[in-house]
N, C-alpha and C. Protein backbone atom coordinates (compact mmCIF):
# COMPACT_ATOMS: atom_id res chain seq x y z
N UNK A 1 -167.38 -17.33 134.78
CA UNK A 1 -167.14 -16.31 133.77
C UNK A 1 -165.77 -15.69 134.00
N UNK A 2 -164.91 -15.60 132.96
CA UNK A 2 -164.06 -14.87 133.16
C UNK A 2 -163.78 -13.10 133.01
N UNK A 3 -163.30 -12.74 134.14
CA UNK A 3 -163.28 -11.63 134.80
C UNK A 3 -162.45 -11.14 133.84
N UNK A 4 -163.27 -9.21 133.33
CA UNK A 4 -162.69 -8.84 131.92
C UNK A 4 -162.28 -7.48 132.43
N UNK A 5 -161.55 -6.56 132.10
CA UNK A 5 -161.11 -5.61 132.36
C UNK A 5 -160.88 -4.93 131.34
N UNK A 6 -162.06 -3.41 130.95
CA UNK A 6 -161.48 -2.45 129.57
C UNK A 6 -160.41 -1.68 130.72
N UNK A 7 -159.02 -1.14 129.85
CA UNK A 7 -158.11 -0.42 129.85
C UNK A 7 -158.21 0.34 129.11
N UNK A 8 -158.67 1.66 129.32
CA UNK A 8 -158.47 3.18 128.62
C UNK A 8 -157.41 3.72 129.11
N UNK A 9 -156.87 4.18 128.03
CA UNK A 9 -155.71 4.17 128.00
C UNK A 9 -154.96 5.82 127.11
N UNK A 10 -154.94 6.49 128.15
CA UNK A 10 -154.51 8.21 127.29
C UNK A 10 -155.28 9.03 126.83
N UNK A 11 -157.19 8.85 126.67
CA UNK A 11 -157.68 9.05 126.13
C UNK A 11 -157.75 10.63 126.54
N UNK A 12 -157.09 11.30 126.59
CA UNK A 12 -156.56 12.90 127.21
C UNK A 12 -156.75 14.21 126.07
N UNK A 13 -156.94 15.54 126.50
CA UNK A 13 -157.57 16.14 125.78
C UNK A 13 -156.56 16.80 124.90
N UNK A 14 -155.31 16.80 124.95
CA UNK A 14 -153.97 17.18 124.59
C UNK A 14 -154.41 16.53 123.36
N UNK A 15 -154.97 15.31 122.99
CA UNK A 15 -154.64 14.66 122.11
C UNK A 15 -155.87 14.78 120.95
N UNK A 16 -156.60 15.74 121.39
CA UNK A 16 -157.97 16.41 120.47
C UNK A 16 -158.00 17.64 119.89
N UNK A 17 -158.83 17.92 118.80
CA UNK A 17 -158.68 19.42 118.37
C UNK A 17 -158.54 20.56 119.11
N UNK A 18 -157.21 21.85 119.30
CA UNK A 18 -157.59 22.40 120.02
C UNK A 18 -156.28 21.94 121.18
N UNK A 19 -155.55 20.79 121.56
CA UNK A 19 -154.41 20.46 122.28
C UNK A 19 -153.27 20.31 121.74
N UNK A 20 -152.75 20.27 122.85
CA UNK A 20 -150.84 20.35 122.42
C UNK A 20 -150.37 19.33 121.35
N UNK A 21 -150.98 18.20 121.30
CA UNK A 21 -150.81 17.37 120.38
C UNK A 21 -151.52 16.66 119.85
N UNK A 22 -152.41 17.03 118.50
CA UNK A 22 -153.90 16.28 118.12
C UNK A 22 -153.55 15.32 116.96
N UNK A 23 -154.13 13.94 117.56
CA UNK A 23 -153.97 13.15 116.95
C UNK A 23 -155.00 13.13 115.51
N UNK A 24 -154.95 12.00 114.18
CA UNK A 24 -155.92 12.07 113.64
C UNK A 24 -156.64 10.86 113.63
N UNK A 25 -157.66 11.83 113.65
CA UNK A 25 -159.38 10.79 114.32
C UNK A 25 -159.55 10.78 115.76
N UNK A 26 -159.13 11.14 116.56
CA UNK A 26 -159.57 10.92 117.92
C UNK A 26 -160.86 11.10 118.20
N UNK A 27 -161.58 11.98 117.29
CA UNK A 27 -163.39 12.14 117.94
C UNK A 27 -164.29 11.08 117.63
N UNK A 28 -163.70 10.02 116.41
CA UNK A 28 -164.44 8.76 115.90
C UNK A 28 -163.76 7.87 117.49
N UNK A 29 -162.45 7.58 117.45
CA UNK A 29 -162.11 6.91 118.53
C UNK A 29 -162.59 6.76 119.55
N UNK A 30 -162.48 8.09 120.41
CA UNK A 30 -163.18 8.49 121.70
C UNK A 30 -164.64 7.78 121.49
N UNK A 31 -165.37 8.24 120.66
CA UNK A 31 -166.91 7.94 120.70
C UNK A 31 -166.73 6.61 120.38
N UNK A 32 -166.27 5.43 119.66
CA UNK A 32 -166.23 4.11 120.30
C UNK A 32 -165.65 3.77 121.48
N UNK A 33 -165.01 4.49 122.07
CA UNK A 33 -164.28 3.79 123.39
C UNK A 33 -165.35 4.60 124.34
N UNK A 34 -166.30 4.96 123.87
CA UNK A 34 -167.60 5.56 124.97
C UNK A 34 -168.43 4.43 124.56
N UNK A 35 -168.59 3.74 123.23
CA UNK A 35 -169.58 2.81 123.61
C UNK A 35 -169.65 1.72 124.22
N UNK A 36 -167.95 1.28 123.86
CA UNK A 36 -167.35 0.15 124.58
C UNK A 36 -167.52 0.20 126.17
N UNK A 37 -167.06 1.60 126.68
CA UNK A 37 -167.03 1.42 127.95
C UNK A 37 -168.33 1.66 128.75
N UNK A 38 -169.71 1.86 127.89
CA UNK A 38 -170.80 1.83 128.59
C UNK A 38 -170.86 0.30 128.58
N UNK A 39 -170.74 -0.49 127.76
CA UNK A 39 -171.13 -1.81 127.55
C UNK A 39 -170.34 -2.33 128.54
N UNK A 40 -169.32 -2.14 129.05
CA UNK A 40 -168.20 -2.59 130.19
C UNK A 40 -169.01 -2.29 131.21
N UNK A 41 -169.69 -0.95 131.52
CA UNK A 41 -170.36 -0.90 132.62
C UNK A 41 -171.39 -1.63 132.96
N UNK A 42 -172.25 -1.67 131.67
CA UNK A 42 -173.55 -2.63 132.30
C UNK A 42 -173.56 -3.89 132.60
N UNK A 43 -172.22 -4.66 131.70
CA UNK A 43 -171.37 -5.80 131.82
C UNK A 43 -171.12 -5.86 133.51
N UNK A 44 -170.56 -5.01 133.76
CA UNK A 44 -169.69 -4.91 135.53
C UNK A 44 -168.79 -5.41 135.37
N UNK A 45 -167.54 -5.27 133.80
CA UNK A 45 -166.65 -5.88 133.78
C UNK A 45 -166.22 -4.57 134.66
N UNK A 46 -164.25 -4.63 135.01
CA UNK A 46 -163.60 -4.34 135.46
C UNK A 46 -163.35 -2.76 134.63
N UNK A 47 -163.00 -1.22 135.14
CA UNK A 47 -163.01 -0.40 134.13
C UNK A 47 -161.62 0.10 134.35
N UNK A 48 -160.58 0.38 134.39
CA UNK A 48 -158.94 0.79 134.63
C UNK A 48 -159.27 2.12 133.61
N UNK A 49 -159.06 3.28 133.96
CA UNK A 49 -158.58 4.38 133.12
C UNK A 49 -157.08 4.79 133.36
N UNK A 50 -156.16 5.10 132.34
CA UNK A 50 -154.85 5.06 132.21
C UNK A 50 -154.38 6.38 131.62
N UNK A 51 -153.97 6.98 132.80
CA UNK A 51 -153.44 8.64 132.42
C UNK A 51 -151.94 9.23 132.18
N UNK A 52 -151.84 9.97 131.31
CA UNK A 52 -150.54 9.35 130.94
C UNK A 52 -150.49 11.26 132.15
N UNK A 53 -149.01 11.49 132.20
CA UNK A 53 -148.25 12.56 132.49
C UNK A 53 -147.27 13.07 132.81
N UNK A 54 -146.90 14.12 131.59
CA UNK A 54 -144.94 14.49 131.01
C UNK A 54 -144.67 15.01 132.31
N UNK A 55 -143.52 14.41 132.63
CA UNK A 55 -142.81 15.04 133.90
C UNK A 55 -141.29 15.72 133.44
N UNK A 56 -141.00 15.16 132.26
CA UNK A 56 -139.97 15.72 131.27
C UNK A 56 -140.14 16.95 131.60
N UNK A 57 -138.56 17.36 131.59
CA UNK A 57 -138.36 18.85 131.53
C UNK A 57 -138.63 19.47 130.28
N UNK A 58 -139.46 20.49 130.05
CA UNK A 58 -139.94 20.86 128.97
C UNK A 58 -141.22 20.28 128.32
N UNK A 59 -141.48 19.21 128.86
CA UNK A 59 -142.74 18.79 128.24
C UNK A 59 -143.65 19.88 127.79
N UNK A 60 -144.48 19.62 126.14
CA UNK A 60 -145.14 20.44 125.77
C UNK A 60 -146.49 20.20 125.95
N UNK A 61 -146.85 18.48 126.32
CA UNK A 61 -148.42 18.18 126.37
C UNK A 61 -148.08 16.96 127.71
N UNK A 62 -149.97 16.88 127.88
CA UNK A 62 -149.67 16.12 129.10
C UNK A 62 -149.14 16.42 129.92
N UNK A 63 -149.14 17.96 130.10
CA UNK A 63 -148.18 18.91 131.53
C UNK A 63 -149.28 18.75 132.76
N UNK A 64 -148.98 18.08 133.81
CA UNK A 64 -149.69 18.21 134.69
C UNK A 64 -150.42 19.34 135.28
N UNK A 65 -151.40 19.48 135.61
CA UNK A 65 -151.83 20.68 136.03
C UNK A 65 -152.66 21.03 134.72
N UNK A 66 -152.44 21.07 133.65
CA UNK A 66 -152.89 21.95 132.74
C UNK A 66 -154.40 21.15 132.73
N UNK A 67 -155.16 21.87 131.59
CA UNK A 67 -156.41 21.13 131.07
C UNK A 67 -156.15 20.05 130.08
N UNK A 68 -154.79 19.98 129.12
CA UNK A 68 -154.22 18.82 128.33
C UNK A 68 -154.31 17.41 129.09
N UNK A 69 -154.14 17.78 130.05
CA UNK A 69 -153.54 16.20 130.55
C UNK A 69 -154.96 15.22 131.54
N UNK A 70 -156.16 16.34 131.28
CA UNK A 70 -157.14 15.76 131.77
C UNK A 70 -157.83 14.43 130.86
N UNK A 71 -158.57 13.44 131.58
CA UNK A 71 -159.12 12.90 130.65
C UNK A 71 -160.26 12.77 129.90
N UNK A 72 -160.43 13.21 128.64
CA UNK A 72 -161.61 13.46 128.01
C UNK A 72 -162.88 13.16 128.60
N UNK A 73 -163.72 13.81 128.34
CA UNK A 73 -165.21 14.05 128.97
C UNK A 73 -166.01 12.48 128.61
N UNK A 74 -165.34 12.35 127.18
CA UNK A 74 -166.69 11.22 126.88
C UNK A 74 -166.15 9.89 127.85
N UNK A 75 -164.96 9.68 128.23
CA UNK A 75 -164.53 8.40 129.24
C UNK A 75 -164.20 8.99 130.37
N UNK A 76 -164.87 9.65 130.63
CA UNK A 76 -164.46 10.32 132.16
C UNK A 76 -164.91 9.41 133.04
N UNK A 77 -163.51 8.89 133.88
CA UNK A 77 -163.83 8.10 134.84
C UNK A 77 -165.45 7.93 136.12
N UNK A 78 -166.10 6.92 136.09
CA UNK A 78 -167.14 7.14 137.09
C UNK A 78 -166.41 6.57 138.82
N UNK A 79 -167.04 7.45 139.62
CA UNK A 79 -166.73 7.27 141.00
C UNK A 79 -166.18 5.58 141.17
N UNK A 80 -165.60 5.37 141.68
CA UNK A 80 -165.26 4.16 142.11
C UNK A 80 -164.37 3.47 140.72
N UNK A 81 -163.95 4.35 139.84
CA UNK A 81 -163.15 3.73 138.51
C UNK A 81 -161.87 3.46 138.68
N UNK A 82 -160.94 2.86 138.98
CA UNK A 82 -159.30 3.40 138.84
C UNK A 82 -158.82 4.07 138.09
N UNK A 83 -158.39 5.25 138.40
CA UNK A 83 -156.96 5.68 137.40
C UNK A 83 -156.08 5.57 137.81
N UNK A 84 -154.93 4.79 136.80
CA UNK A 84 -153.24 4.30 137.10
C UNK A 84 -152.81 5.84 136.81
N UNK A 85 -151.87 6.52 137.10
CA UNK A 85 -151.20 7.71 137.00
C UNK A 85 -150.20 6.79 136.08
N UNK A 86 -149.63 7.22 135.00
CA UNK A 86 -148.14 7.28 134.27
C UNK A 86 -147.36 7.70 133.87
N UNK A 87 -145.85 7.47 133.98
CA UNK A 87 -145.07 8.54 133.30
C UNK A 87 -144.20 7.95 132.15
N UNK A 88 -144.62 6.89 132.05
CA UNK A 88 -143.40 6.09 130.78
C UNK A 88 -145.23 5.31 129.65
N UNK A 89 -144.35 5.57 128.37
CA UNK A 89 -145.23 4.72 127.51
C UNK A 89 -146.20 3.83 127.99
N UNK A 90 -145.29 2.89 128.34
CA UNK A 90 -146.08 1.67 129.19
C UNK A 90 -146.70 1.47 130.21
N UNK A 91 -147.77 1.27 130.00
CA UNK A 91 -148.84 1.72 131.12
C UNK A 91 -148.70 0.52 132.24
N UNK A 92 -147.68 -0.70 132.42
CA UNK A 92 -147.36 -1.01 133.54
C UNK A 92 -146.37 -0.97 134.04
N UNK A 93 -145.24 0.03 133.49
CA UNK A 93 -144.00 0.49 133.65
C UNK A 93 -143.80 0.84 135.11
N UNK A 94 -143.40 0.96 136.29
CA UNK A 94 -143.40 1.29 137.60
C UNK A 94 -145.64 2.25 137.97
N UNK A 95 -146.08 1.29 137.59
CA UNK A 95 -147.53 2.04 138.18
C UNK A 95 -148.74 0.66 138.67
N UNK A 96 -149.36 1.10 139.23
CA UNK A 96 -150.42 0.37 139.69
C UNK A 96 -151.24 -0.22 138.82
N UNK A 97 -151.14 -0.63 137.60
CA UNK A 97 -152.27 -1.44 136.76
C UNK A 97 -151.81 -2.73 136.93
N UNK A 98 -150.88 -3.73 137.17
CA UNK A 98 -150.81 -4.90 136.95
C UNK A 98 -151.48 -5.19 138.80
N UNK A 99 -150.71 -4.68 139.66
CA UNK A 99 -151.58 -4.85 140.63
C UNK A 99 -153.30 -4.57 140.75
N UNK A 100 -153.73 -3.75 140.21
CA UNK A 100 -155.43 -2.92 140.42
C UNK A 100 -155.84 -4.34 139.07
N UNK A 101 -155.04 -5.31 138.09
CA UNK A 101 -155.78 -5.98 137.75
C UNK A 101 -155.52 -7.30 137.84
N UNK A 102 -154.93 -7.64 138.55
CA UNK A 102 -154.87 -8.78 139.80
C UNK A 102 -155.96 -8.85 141.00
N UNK A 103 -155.82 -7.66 141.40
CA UNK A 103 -157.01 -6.92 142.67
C UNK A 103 -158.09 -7.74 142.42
N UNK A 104 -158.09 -7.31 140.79
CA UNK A 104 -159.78 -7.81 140.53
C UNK A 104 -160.30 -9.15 139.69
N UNK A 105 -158.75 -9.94 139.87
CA UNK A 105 -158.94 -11.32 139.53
C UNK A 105 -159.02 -11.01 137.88
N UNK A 106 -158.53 -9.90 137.25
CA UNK A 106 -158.58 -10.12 135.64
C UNK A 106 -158.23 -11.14 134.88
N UNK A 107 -158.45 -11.43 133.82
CA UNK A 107 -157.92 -12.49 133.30
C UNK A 107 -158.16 -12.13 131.43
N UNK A 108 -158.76 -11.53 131.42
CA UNK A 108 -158.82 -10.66 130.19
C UNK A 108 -159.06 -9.15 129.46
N UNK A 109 -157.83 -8.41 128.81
CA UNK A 109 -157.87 -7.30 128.61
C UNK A 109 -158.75 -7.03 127.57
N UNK A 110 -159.33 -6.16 127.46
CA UNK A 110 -159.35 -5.07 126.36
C UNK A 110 -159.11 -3.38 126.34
N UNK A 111 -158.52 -3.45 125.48
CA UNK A 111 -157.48 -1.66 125.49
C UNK A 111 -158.50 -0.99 124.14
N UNK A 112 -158.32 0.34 124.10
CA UNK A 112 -158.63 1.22 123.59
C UNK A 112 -157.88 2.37 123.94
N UNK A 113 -157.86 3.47 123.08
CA UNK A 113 -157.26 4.80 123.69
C UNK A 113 -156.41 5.41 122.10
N UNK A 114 -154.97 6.07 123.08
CA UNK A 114 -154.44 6.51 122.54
C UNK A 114 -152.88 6.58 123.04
N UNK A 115 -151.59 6.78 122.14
CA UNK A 115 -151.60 6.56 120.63
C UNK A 115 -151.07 5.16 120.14
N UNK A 116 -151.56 5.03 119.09
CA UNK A 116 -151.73 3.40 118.68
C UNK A 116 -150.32 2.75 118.58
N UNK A 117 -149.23 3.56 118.05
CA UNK A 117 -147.51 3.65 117.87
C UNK A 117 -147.10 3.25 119.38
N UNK A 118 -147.80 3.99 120.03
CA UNK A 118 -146.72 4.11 121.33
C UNK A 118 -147.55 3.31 122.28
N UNK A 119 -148.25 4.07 123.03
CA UNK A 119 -149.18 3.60 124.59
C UNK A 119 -149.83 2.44 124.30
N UNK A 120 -150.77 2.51 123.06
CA UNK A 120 -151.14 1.07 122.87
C UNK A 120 -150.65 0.24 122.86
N UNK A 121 -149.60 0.00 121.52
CA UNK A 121 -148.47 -0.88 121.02
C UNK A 121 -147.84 -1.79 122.28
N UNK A 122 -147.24 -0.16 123.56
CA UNK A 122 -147.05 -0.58 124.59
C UNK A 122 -147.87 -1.64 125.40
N UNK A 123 -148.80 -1.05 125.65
CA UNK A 123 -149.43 -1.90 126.59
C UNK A 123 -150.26 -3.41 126.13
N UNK A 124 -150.65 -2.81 124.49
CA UNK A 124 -151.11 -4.66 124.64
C UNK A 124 -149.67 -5.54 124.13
N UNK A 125 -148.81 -5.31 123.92
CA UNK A 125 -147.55 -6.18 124.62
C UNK A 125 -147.34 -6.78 125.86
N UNK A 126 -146.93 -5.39 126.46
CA UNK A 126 -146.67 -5.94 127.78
C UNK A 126 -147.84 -6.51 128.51
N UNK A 127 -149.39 -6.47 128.17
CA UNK A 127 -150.34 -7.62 128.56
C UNK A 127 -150.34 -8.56 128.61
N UNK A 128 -150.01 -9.05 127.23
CA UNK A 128 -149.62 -10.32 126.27
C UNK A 128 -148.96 -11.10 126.99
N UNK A 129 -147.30 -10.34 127.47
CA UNK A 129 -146.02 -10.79 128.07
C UNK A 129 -146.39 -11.02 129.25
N UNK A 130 -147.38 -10.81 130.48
CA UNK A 130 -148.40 -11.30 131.08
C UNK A 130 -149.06 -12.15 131.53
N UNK A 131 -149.36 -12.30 130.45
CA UNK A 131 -150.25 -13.85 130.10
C UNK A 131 -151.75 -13.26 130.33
N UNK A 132 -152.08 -11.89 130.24
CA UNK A 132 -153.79 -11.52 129.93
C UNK A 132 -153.92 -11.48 128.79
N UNK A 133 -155.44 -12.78 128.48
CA UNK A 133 -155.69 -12.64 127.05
C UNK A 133 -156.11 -11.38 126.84
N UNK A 134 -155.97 -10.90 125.78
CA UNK A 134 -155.53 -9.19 125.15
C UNK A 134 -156.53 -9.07 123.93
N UNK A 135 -157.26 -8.05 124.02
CA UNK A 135 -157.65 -7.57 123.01
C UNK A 135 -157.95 -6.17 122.53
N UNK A 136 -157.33 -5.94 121.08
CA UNK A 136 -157.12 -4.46 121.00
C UNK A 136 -158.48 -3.76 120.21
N UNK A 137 -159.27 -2.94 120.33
CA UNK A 137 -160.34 -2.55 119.49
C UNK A 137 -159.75 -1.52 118.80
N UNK A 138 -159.55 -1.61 117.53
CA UNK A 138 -158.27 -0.85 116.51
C UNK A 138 -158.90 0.47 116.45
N UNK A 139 -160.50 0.79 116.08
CA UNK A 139 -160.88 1.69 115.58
C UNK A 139 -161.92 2.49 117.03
N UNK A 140 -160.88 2.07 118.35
CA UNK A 140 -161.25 2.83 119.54
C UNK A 140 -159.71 3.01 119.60
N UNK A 141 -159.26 3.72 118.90
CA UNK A 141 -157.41 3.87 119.13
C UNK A 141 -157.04 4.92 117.84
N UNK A 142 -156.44 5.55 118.37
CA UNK A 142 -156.26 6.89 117.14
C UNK A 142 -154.32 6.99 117.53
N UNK A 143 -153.90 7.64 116.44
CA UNK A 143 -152.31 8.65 116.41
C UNK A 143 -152.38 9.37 115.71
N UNK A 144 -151.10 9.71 115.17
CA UNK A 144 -150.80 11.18 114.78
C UNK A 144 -149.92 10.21 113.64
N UNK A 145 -149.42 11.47 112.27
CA UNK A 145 -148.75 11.48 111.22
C UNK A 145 -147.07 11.15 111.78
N UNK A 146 -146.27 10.68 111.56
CA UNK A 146 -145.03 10.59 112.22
C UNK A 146 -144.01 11.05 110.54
N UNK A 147 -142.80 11.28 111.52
CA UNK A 147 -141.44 11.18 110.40
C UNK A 147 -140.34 10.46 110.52
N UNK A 148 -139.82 10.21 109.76
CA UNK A 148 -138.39 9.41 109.96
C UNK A 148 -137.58 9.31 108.81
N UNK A 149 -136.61 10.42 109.01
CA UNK A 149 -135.89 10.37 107.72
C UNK A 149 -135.64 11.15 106.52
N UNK A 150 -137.13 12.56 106.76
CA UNK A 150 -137.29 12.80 105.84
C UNK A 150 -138.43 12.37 105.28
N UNK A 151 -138.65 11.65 105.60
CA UNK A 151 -140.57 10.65 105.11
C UNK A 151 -141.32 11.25 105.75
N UNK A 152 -142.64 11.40 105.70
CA UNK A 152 -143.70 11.11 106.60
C UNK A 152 -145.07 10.38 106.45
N UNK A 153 -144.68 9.54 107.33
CA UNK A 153 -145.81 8.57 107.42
C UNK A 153 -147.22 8.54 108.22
N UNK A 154 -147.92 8.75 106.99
CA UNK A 154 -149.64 8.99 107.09
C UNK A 154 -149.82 8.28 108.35
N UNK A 155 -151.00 8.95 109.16
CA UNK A 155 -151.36 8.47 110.39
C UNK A 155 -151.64 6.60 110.23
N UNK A 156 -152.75 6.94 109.29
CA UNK A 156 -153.62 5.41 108.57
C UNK A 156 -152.52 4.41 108.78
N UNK A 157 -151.45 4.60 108.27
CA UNK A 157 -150.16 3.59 107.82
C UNK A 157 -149.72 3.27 109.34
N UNK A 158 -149.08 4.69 110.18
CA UNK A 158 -148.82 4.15 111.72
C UNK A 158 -149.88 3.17 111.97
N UNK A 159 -150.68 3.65 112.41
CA UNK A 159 -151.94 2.72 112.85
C UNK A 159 -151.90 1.44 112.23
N UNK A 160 -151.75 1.40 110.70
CA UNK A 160 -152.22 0.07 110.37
C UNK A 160 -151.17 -1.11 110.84
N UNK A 161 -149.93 -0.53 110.59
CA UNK A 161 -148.59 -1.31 111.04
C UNK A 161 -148.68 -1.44 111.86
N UNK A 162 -148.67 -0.81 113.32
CA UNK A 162 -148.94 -1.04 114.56
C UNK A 162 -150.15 -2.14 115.33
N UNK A 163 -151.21 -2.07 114.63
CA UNK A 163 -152.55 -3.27 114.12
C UNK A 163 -152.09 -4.54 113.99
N UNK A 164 -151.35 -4.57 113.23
CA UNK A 164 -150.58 -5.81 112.31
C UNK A 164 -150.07 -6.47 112.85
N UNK A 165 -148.93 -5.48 113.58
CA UNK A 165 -147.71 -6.50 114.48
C UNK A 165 -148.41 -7.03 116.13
N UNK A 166 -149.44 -6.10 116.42
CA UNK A 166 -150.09 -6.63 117.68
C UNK A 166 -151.47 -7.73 116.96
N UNK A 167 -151.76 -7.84 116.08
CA UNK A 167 -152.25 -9.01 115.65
C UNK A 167 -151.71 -10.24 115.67
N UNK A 168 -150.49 -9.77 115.05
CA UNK A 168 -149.21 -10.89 114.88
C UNK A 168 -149.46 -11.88 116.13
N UNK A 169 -148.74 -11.50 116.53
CA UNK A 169 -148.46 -12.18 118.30
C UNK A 169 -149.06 -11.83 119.61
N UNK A 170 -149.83 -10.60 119.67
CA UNK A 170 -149.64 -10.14 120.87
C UNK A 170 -151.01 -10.17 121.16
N UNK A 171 -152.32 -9.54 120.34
CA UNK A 171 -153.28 -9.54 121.04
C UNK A 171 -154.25 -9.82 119.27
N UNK A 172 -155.72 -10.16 119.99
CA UNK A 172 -156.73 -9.82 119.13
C UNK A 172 -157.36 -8.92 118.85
N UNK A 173 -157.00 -8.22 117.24
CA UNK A 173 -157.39 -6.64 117.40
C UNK A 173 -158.18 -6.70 116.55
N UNK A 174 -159.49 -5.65 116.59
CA UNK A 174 -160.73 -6.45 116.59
C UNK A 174 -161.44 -5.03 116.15
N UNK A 175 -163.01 -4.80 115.71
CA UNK A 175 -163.06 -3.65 115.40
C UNK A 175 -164.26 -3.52 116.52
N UNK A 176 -164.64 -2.04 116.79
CA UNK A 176 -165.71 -1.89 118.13
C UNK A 176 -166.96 -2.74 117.92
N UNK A 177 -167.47 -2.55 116.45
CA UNK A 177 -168.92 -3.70 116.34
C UNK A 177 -168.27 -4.89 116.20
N UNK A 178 -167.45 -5.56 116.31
CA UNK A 178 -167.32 -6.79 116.38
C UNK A 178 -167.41 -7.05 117.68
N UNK A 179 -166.31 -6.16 118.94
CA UNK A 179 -166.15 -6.10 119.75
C UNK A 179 -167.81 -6.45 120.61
N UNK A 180 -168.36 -5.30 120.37
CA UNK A 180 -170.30 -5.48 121.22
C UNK A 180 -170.82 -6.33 120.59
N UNK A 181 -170.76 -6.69 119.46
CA UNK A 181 -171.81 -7.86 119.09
C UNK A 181 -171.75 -8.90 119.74
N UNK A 182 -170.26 -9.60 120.29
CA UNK A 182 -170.19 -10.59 121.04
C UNK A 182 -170.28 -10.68 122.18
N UNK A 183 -170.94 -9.67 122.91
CA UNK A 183 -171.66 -9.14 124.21
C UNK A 183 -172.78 -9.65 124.51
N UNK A 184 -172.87 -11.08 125.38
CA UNK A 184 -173.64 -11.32 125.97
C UNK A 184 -175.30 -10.62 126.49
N UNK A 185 -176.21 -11.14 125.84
CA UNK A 185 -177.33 -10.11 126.18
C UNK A 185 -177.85 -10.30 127.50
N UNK A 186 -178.13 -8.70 127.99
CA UNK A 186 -177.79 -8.44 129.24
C UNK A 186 -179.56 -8.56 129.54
N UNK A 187 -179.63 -9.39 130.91
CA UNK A 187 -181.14 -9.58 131.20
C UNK A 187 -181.55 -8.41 131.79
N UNK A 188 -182.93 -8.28 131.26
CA UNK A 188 -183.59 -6.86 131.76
C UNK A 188 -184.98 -7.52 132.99
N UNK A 189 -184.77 -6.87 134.10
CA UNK A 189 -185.44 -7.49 135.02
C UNK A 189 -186.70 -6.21 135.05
């Protein structure tokens, strides 16, 4: 069997109603990337939680120390879980995830989290570039409204573009019930 590894990825409280920077939809998100990652557990796939934190001068979210930069309750790491610490987008940018999923003989991702533009985008790339087969569960992944220009572009649209181009080439992005349905049924002794 090949050895699978979920990557949660930002799923931080900064990024919920109520934090420095709230994305839209994160409470649908979160609650699939809770079902996913129970199913990871009973699986005994591999579980990586991925924390992001602004070391930027001035940072307004994700300030260490604060309650923002903790990681949400519903994926709160269990004893013996990894968390990679990060300080750049890319969640294998100078940090311990490509090693902690070597450690464990990975050979296939799946990501969830947050935000779909950036940390995601990031990381199931640089998976890809890798060579871990990659898969993104779109609707366990939330962002925020962006601008450029004078425009602003609806969250839905980031997200969907961002979907698209990691479809393209980079990973299989997939929706959470597609994701568990193809979950091996687990013997009950």
């Amino acid at each position: 069997m090949t050895q699978r590894a979920l990557v949660i990825v930002d799923f931080q409280n900064d990024y919920f109603p109520g934090g420095n920077l709230p994305l839209v939809g994160p409470d649908a998100a979160v609650a699939n990337g809770a079902r996913v990652l129970a199913a990871a557990r009973r699986r005994g796939d591999t579980v990586i939680h991925v924390q992001h934190q602004s070391l930027a001068p001035g940072a307004t979210y994700l300030v260490p120390g604060t309650h923002g930069v903790e990681i949400h309750d519903a994926v709160r790491p269990a004893e013996g879980e990894p968390v990679v610490m990060k300080h750049f987008v890319n969640a294998f940018r100078d940090t311990e995830l490509k090693a902690t999923l070597e450690e464990h003989g990975v050979e296939e991702i799946v990501i969830v989290g947050a935000m779909s533009h950036m940390c995601i985008a990031a990381a199931g790339r640089a998976a890809s570039d890798f060579g871990y087969r990659t898969t993104v569960l779109h609707d366990a992944c939330a962002t925020r409204d962006l601008e450029f220009e004078g425009s602003v572009i609806p969250a839905a649209e980031v997200h969907a573009a961002n979907m698209a181009a990691l479809a393209l080439a980079y990973a299989r992005v997939i929706a959470t019930a597609e994701h568990l349905a193809a979950e091996p049924a687990l013997s009950v002794a």
